[in-house]
C-alpha atoms as a PDB file:
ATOM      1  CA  UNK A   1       0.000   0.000   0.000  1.00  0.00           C
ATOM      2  CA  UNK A   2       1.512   3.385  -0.882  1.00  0.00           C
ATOM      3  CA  UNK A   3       1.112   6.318   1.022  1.00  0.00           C
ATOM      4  CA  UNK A   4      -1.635   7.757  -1.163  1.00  0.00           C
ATOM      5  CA  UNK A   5      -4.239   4.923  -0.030  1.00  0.00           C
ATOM      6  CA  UNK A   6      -2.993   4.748   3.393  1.00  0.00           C
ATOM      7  CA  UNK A   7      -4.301   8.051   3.325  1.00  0.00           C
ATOM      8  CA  UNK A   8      -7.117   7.446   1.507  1.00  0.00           C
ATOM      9  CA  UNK A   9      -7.793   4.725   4.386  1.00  0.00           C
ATOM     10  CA  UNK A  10      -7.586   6.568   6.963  1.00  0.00           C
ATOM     11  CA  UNK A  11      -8.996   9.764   6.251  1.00  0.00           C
ATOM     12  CA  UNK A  12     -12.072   7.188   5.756  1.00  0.00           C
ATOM     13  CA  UNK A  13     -11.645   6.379   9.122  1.00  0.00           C
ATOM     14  CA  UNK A  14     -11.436   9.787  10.996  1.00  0.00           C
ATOM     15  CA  UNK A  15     -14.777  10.494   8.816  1.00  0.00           C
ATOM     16  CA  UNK A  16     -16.680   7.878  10.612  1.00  0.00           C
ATOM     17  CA  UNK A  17     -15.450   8.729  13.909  1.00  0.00           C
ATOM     18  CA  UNK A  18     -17.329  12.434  13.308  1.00  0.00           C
ATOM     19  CA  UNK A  19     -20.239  11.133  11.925  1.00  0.00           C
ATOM     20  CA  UNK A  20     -21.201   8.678  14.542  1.00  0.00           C
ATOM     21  CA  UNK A  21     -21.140  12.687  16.611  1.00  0.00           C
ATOM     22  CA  UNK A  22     -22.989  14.327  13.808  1.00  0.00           C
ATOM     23  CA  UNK A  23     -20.296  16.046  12.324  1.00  0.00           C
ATOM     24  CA  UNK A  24     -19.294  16.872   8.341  1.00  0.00           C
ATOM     25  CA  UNK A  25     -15.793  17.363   6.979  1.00  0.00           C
ATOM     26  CA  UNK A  26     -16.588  20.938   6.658  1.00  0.00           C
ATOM     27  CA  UNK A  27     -16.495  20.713  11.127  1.00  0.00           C
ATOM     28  CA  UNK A  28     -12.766  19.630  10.705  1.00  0.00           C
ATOM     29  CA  UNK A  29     -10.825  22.983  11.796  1.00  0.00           C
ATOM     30  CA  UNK A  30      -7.195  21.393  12.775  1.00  0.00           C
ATOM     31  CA  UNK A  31      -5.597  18.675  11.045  1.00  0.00           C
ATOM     32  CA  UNK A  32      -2.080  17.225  12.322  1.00  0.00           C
ATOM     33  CA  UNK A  33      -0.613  13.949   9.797  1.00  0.00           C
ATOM     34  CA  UNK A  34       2.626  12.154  11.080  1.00  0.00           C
ATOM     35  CA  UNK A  35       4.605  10.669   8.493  1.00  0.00           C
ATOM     36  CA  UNK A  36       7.109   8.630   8.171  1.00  0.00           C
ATOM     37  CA  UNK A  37       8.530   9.455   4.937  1.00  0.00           C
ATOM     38  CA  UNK A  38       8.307  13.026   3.898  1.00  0.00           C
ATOM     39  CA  UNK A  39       9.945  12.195   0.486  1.00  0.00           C
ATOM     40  CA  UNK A  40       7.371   9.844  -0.290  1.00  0.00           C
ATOM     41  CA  UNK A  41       4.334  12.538   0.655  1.00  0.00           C
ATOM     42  CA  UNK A  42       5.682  14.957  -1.399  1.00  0.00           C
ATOM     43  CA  UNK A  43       5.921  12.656  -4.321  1.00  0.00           C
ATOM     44  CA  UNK A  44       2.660  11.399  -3.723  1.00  0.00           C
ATOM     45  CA  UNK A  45       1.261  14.654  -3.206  1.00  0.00           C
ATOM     46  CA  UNK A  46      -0.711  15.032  -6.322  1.00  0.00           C
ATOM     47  CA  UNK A  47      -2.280  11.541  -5.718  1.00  0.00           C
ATOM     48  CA  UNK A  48      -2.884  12.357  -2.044  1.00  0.00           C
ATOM     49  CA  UNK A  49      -4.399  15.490  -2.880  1.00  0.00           C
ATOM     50  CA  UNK A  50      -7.348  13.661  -4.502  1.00  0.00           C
ATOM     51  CA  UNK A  51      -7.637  11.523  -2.247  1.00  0.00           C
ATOM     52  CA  UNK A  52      -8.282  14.542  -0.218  1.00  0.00           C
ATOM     53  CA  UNK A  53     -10.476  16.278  -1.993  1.00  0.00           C
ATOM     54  CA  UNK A  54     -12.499  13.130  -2.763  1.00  0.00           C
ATOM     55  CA  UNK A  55     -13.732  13.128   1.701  1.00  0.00           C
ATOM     56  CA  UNK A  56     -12.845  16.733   2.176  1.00  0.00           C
ATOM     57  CA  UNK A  57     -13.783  18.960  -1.086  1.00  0.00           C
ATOM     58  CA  UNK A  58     -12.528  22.281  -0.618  1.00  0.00           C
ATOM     59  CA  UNK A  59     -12.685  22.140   2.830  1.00  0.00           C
ATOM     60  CA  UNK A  60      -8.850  23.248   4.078  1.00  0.00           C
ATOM     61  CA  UNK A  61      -8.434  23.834   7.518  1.00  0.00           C
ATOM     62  CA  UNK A  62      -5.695  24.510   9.521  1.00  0.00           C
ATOM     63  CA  UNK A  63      -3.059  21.316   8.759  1.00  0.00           C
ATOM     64  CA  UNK A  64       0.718  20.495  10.483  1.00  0.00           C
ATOM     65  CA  UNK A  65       2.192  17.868   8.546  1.00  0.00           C
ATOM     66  CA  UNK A  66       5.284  16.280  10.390  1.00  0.00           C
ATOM     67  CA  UNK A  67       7.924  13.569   9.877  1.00  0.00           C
ATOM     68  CA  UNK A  68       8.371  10.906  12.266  1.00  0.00           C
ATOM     69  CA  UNK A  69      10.651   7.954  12.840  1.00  0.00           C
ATOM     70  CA  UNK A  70       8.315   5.357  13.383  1.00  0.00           C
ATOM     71  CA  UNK A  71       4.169   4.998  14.280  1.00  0.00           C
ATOM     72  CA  UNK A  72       3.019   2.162  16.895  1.00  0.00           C
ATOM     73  CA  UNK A  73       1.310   0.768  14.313  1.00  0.00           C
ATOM     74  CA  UNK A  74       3.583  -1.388  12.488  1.00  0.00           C
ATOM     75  CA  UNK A  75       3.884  -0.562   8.983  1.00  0.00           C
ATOM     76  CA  UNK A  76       2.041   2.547   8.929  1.00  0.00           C
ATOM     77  CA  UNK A  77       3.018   5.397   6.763  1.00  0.00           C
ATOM     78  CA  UNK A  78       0.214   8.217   8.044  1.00  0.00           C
ATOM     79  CA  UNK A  79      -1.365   9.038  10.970  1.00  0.00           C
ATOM     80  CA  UNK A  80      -4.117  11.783  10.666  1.00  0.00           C
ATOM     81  CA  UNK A  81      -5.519  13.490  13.766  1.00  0.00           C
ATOM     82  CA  UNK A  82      -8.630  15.836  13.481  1.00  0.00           C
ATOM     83  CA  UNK A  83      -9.813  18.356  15.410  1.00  0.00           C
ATOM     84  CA  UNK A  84     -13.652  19.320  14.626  1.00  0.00           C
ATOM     85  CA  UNK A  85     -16.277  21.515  16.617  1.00  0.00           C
ATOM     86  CA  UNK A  86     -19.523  19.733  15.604  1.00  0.00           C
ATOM     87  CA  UNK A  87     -22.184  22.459  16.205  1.00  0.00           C
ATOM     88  CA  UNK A  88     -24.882  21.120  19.164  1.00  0.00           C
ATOM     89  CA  UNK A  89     -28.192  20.181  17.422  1.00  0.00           C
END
């Protein structure tokens, strides 16, 4: 798996996570991804960027991108941590 559908994978997964709360991409307002290869992101980039767009549209908030050694998970290229304020009902 490269990075661009481990990202597509788990930006699937954060999504879920907000709508089991009622949130909507569009509550996202902080994004933080931990990588482990920042060579490989930015040659993925265009791929990643679709992938992306495809859960997020134009939604772009604030985003820290940072390379790190290693993730617990074994294997894993991206983690993605979201922030969203999900507006009460």
């Amino acid at each position: 798996m490269d990075l661009r559908d481990a990202t597509r994978v788990r930006r699937y997964g954060d999504d879920s996570h907000g709508a089991a709360a009622g949130g909507q991409p569009e509550h996202i307002v902080r994004l933080t991804w931990y990588l482990t290869s920042r060579d490989e992101y930015l040659r993925e980039l265009p791929a990643i960027g679709v992938a992306y767009r495809a859960v997020m549209g134009k939604h772009f908030p604030a985003m820290t991108v940072l390379q790190v050694v290693a993730l617990v998970d074994v294997g894993a290229k991206v983690e993605i941590e979201a922030t969203a304020v999900v507006p009460e009902p």
